[in-house]
N, C-alpha and C. Protein backbone atom coordinates (compact mmCIF):
# COMPACT_ATOMS: atom_id res chain seq x y z
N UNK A 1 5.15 -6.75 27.25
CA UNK A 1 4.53 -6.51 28.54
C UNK A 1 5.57 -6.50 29.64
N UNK A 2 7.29 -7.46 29.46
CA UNK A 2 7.91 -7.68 30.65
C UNK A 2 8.31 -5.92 30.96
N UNK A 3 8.59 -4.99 29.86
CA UNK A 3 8.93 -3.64 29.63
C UNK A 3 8.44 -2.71 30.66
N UNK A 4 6.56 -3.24 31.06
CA UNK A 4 6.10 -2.30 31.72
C UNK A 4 5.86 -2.66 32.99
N UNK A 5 6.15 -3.64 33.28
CA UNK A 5 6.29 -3.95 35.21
C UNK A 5 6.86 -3.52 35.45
N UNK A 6 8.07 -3.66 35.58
CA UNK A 6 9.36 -2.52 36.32
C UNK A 6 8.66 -1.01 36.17
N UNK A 7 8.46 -0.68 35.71
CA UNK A 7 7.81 0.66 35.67
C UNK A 7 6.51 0.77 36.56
N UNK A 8 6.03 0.18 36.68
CA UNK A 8 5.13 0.92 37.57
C UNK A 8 5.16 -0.29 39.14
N UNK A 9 6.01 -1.06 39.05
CA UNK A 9 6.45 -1.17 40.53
C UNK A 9 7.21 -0.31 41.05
N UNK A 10 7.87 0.62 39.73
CA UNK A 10 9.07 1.87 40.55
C UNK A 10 7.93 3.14 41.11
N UNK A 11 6.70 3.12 40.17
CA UNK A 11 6.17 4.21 40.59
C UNK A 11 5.46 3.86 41.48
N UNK A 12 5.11 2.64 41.82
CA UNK A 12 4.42 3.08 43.23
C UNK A 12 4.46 3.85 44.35
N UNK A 13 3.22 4.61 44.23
CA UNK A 13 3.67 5.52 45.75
C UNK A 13 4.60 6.92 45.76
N UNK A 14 5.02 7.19 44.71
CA UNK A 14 6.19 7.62 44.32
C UNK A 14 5.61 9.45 44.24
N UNK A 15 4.33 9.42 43.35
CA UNK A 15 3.90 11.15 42.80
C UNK A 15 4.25 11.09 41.44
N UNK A 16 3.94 12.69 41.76
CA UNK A 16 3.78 13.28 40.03
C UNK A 16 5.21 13.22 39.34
N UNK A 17 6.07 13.25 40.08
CA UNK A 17 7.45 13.27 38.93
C UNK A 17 7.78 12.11 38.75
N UNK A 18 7.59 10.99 39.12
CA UNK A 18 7.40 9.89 39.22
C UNK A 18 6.83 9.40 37.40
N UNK A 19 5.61 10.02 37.91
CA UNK A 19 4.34 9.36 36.56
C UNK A 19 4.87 10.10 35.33
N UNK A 20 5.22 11.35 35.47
CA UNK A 20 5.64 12.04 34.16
C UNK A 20 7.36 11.33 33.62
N UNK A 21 8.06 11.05 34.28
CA UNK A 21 9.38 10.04 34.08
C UNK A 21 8.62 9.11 33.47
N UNK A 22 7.34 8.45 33.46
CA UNK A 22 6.79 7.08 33.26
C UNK A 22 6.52 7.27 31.51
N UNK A 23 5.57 8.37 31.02
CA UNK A 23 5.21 8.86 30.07
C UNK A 23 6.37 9.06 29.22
N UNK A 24 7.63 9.40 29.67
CA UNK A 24 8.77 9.48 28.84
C UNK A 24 9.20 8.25 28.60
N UNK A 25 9.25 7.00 29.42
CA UNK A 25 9.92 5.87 29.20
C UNK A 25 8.49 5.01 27.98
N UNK A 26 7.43 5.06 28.00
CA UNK A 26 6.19 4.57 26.92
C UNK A 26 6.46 5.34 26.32
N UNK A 27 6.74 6.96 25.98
CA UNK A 27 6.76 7.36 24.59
C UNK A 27 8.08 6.58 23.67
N UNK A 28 9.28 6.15 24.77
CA UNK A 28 10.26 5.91 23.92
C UNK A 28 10.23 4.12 23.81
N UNK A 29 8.94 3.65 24.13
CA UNK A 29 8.49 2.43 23.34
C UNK A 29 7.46 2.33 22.34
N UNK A 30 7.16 3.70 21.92
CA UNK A 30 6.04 3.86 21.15
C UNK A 30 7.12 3.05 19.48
N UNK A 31 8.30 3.24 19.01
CA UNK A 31 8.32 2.32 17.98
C UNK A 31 8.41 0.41 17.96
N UNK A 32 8.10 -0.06 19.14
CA UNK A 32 7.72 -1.21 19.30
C UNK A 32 6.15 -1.47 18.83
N UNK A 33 5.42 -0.44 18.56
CA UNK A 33 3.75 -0.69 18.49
C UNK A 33 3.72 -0.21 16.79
N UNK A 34 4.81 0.01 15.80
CA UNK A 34 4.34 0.68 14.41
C UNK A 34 3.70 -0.36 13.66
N UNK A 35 2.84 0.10 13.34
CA UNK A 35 1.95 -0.55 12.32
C UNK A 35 2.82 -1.80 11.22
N UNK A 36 2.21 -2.83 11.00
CA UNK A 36 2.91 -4.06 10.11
C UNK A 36 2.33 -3.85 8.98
N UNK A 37 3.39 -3.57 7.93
CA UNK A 37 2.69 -3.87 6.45
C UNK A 37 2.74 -4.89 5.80
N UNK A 38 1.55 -5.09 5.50
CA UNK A 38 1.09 -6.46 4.95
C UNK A 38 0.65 -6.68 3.53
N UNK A 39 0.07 -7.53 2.94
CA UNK A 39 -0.71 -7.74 1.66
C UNK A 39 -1.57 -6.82 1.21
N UNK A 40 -1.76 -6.43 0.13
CA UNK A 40 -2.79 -5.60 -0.60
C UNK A 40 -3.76 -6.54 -0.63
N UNK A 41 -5.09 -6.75 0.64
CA UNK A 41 -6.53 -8.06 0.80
C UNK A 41 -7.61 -7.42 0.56
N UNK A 42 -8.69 -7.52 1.07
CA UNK A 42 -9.99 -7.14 0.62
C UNK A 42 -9.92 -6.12 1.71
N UNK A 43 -10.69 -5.03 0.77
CA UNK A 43 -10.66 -3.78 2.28
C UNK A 43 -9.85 -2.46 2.00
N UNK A 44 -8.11 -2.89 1.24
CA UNK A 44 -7.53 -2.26 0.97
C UNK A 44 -7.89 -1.26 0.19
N UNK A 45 -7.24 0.41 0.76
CA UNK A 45 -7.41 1.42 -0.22
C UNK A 45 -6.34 1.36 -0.78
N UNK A 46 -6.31 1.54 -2.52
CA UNK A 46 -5.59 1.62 -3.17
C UNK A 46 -5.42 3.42 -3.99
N UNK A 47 -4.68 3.83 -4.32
CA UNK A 47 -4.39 5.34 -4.87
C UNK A 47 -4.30 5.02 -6.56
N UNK A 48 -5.17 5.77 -7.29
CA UNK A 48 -4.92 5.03 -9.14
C UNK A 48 -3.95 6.39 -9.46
N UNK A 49 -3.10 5.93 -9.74
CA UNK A 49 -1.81 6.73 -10.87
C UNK A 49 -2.06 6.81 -12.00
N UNK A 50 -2.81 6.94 -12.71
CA UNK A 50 -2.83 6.81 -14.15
C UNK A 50 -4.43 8.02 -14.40
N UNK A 51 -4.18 8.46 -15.32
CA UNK A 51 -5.50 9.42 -16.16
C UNK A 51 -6.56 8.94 -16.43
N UNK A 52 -7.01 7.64 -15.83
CA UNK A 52 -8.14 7.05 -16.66
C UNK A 52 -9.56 7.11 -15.56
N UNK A 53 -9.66 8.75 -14.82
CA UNK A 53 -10.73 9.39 -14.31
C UNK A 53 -10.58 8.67 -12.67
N UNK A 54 -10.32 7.80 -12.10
CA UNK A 54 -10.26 6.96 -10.83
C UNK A 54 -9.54 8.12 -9.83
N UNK A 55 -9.73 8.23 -8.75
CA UNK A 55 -8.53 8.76 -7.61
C UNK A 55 -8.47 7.94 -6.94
N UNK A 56 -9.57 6.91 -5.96
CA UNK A 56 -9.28 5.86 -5.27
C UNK A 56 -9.89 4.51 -5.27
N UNK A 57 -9.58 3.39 -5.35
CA UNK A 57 -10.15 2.51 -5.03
C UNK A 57 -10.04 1.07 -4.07
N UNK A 58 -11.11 0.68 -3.67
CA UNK A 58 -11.14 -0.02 -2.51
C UNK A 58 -10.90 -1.45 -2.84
N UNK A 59 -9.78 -2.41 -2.69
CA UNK A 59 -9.66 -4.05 -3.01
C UNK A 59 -10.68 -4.39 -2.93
N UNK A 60 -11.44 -5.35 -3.91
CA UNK A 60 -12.49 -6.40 -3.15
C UNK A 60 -11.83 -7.94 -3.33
N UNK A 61 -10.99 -8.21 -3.99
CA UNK A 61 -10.75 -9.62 -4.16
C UNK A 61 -8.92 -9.54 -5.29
N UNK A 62 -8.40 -10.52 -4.68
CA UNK A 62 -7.05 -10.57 -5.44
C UNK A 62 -7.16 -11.95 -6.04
N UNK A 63 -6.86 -11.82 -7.98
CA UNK A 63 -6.58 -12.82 -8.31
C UNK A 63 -5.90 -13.70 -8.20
N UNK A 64 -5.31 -14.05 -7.71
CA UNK A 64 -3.72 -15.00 -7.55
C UNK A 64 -4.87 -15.72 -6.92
N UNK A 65 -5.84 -15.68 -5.88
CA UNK A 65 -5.92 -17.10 -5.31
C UNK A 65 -5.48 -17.30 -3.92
N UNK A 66 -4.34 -16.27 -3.59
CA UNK A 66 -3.79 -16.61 -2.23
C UNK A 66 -4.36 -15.15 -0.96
N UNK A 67 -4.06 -15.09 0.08
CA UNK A 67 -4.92 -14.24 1.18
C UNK A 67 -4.30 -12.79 0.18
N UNK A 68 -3.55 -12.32 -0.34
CA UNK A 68 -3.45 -10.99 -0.40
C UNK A 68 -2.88 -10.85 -2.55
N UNK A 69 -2.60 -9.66 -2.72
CA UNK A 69 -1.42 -8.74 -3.63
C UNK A 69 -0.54 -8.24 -3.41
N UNK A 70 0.41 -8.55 -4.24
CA UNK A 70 2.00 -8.19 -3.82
C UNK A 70 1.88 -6.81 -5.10
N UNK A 71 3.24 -6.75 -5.45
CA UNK A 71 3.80 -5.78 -6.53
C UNK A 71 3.38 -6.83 -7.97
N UNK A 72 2.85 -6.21 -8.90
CA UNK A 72 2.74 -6.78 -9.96
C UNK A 72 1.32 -7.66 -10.19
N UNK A 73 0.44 -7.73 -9.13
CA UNK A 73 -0.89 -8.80 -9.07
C UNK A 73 -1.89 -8.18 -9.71
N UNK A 74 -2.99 -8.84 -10.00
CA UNK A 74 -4.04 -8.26 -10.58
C UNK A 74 -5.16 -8.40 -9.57
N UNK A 75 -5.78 -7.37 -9.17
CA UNK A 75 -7.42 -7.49 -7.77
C UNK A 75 -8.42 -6.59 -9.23
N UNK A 76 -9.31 -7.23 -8.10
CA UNK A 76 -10.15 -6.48 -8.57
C UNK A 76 -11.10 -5.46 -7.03
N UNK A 77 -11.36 -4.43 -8.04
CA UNK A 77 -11.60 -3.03 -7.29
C UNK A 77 -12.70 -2.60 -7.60
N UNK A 78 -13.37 -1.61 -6.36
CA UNK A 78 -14.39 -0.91 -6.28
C UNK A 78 -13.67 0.35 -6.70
N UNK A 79 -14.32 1.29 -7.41
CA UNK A 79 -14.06 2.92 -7.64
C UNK A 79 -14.61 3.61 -6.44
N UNK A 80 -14.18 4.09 -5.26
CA UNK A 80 -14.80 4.83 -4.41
C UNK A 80 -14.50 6.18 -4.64
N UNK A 81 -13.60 7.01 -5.07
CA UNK A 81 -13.48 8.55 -5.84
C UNK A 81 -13.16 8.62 -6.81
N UNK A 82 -14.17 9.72 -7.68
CA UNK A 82 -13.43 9.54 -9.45
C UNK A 82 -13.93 11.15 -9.21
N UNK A 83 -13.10 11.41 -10.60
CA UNK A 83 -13.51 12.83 -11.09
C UNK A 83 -13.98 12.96 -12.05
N UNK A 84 -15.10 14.15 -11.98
CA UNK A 84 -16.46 14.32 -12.54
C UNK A 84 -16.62 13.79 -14.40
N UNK A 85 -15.29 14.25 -14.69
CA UNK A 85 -15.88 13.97 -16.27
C UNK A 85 -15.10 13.00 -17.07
N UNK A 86 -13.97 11.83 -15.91
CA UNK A 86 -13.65 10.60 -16.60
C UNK A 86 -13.87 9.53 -17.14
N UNK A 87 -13.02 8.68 -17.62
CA UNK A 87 -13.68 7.67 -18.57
C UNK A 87 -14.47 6.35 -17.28
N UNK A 88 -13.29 6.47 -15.94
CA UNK A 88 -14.28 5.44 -14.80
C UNK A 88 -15.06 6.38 -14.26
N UNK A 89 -15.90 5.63 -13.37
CA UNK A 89 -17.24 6.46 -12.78
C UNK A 89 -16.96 6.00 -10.97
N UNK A 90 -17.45 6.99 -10.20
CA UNK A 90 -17.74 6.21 -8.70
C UNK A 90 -18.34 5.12 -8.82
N UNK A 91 -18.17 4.07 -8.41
CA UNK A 91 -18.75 2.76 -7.93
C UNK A 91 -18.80 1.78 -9.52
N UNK A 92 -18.22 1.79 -10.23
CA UNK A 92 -17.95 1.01 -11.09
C UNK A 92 -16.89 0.13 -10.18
N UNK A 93 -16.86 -1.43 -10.83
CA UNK A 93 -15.94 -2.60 -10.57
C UNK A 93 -15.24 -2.59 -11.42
N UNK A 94 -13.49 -2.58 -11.18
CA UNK A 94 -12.53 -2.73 -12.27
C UNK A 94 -11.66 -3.87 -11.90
N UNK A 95 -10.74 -3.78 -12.87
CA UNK A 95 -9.49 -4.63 -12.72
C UNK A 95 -8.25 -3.46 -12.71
N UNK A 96 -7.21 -4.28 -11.75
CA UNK A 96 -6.52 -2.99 -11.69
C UNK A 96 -4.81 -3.66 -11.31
N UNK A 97 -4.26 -3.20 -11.61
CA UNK A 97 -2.46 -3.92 -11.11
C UNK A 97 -1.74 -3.06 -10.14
N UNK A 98 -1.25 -3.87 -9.08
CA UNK A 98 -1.04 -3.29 -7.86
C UNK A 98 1.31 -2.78 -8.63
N UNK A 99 0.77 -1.28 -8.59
CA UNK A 99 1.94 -1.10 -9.03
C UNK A 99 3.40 -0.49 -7.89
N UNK A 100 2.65 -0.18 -6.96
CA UNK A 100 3.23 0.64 -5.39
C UNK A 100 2.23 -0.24 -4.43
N UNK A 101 3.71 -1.02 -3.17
CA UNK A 101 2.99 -1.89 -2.15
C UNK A 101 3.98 -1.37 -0.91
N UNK A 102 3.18 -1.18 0.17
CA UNK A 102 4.08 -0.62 1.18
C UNK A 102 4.78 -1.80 1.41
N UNK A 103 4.50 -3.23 1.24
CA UNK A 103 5.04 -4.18 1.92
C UNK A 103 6.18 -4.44 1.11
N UNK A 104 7.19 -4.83 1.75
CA UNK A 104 8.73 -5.14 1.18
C UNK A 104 8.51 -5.95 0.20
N UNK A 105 9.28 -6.28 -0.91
CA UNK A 105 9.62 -7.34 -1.72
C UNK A 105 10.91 -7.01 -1.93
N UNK A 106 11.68 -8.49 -1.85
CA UNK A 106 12.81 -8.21 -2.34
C UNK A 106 12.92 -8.53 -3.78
N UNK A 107 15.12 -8.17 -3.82
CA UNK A 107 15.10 -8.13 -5.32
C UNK A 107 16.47 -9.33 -5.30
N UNK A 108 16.74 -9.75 -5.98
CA UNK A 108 17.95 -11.13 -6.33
C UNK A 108 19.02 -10.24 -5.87
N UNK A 109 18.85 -9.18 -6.07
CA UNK A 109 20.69 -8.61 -5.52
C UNK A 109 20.78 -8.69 -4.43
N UNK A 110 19.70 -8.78 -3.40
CA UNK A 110 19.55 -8.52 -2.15
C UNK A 110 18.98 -7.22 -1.34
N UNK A 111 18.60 -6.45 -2.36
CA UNK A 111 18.04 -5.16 -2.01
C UNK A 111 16.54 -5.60 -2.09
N UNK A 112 15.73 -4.25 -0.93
CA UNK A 112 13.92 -4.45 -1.10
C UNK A 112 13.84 -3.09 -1.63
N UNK A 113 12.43 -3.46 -2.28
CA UNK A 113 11.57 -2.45 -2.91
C UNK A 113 10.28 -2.17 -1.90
N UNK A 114 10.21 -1.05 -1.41
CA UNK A 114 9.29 -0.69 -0.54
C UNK A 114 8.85 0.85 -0.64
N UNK A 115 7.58 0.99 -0.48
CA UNK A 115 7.01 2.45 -1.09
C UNK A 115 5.92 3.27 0.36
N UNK A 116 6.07 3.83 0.46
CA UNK A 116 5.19 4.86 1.50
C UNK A 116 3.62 4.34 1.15
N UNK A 117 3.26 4.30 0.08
CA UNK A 117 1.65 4.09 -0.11
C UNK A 117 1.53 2.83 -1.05
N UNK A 118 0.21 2.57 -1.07
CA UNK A 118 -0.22 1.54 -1.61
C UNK A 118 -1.00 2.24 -3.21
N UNK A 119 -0.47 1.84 -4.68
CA UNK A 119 -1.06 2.42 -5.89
C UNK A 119 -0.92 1.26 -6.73
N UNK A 120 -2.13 1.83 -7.75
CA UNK A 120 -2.51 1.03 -8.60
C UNK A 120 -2.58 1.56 -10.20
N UNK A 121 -2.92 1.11 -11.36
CA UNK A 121 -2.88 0.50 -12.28
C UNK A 121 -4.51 0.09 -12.51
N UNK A 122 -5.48 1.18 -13.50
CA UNK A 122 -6.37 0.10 -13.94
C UNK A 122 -6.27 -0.54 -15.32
N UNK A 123 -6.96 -1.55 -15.38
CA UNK A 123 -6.75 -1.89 -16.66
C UNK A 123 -7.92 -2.74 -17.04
N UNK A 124 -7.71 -2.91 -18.60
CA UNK A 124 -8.97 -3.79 -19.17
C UNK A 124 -9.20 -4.93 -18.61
N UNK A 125 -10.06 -5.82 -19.38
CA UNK A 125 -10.21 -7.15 -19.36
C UNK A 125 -9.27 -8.07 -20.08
N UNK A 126 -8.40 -7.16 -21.01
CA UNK A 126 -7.44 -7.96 -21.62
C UNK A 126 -6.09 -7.64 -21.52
N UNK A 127 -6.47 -6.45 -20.17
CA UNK A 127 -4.88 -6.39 -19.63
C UNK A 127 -4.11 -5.07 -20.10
N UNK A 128 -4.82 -4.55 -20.78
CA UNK A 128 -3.94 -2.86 -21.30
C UNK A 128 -4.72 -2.07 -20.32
N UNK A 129 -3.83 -1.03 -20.19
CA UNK A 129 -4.16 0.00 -19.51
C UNK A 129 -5.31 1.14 -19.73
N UNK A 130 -6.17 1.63 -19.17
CA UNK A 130 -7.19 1.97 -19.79
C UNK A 130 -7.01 3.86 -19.92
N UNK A 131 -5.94 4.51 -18.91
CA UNK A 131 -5.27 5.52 -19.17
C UNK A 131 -4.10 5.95 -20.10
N UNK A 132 -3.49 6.61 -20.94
CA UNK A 132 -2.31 6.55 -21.42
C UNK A 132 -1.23 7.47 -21.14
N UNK A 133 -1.43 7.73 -19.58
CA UNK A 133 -0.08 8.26 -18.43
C UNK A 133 -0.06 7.44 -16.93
N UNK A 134 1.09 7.07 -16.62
CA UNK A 134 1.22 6.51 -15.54
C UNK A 134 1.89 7.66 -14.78
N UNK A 135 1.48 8.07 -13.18
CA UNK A 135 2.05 9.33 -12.73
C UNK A 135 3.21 8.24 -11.89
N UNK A 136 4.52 9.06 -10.90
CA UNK A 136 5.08 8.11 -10.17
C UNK A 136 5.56 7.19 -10.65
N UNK A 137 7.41 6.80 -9.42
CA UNK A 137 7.96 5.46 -9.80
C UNK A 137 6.94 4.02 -9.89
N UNK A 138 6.94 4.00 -10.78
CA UNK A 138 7.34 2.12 -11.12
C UNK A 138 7.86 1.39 -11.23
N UNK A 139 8.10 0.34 -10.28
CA UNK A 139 9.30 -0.75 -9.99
C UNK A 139 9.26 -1.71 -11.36
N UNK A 140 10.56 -1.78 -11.52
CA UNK A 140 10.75 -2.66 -12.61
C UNK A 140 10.42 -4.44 -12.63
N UNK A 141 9.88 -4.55 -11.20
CA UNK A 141 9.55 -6.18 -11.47
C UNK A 141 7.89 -6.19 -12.08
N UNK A 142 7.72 -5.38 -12.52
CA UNK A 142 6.17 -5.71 -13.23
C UNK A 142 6.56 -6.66 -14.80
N UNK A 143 8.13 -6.16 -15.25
CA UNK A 143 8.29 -6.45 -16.57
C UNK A 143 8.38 -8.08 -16.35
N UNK A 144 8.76 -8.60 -15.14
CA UNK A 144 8.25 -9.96 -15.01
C UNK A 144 6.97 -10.69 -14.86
N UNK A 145 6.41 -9.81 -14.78
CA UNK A 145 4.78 -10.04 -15.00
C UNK A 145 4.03 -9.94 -16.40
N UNK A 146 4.15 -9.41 -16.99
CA UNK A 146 4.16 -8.94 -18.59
C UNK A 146 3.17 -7.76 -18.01
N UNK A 147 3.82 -7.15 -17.88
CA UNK A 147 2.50 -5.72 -18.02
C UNK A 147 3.78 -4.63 -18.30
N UNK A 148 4.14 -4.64 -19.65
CA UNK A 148 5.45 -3.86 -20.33
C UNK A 148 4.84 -2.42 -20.72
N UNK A 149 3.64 -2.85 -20.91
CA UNK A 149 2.73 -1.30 -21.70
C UNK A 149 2.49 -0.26 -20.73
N UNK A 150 2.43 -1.03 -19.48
CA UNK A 150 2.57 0.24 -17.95
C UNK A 150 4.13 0.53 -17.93
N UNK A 151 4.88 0.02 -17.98
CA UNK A 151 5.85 0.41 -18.50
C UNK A 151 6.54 1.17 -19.01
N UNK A 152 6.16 1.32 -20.35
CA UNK A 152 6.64 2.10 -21.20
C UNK A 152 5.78 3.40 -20.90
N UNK A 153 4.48 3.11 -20.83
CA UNK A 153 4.10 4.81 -20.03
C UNK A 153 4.59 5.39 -18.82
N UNK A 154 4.87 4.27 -18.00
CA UNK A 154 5.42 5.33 -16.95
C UNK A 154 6.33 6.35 -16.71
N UNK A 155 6.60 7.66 -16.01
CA UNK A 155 7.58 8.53 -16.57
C UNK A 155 9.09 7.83 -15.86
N UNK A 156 8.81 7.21 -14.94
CA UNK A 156 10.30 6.86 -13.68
C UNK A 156 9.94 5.33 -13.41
N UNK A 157 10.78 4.64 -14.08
CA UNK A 157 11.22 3.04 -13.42
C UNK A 157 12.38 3.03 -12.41
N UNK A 158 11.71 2.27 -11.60
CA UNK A 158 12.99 2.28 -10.02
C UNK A 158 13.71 0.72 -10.29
């Protein structure tokens, strides 16, 4: 907020070239306002990578126990788009592994793993995958999770 006083105590009174100078100095604070990426929580749309009929689904609850899903967690999900003749259906409840998280995680070397979208992973009740193609990178810290069988299907580990 201290950013935008000076600014419009300069424009007082001032006119139109004034206000349009003003619009240039807020557009070039517009990357102070970018969106924070956070936890995969309830609410979240998730994107399914894998053949097993899903295109999107909506978080309702993350197992771990704690407010969100990181890389590697297991939620469970609403199906909100599927296609017409797959093995999931619209509005079926799954289980699913969060395999792409916009939110950073780091790695022991000191590097982060961070992805443009938020994707998923469905899977059984006993934890295999219920497609047998994973589309898209997959970060290699899932193999610390034991979910090796997404893994080995996927075409690109990062």
């Amino acid at each position: 907020m201290a950013h935008f006083l000076p600014v419009g105590k300069a424009l007082f009174g001032r006119g139109a070239a004034a206000c349009q100078h003003s619009v240039g100095v807020l557009r070039s604070l517009e990357p102070f306002s970018q969106q924070l990426r956070t936890f995969v929580q309830m609410g979240t749309k998730l994107k399914v990578v894998d053949n097993s009929g899903a295109k999107l689904i909506c978080c309702i609850q993350s197992l771990k126990g704690r407010k969100g899903a990181r890389l590697g967690d297991t939620i469970v999900a609403s199906v909100k788009e599927a296609q017409p003749r797959g093995k999931i259906k619209k509005g079926q409840v799954v289980r699913a592994v969060v395999v792409r998280a916009a939110m950073p995680r780091g790695r022991c070397d000191g590097s982060e793993v961070k992805f443009d979208d938020n994707a998923a992973v469905i899977i059984s009740k006993q934890g295999e995958p219920i497609g047998n193609r994973v589309f898209g990178p997959i970060p290699g810290e899932l193999r610390k999770k034991n979910h090796v069988k997404i893994l080995t299907l996927a075409e690109y580990v990062v």
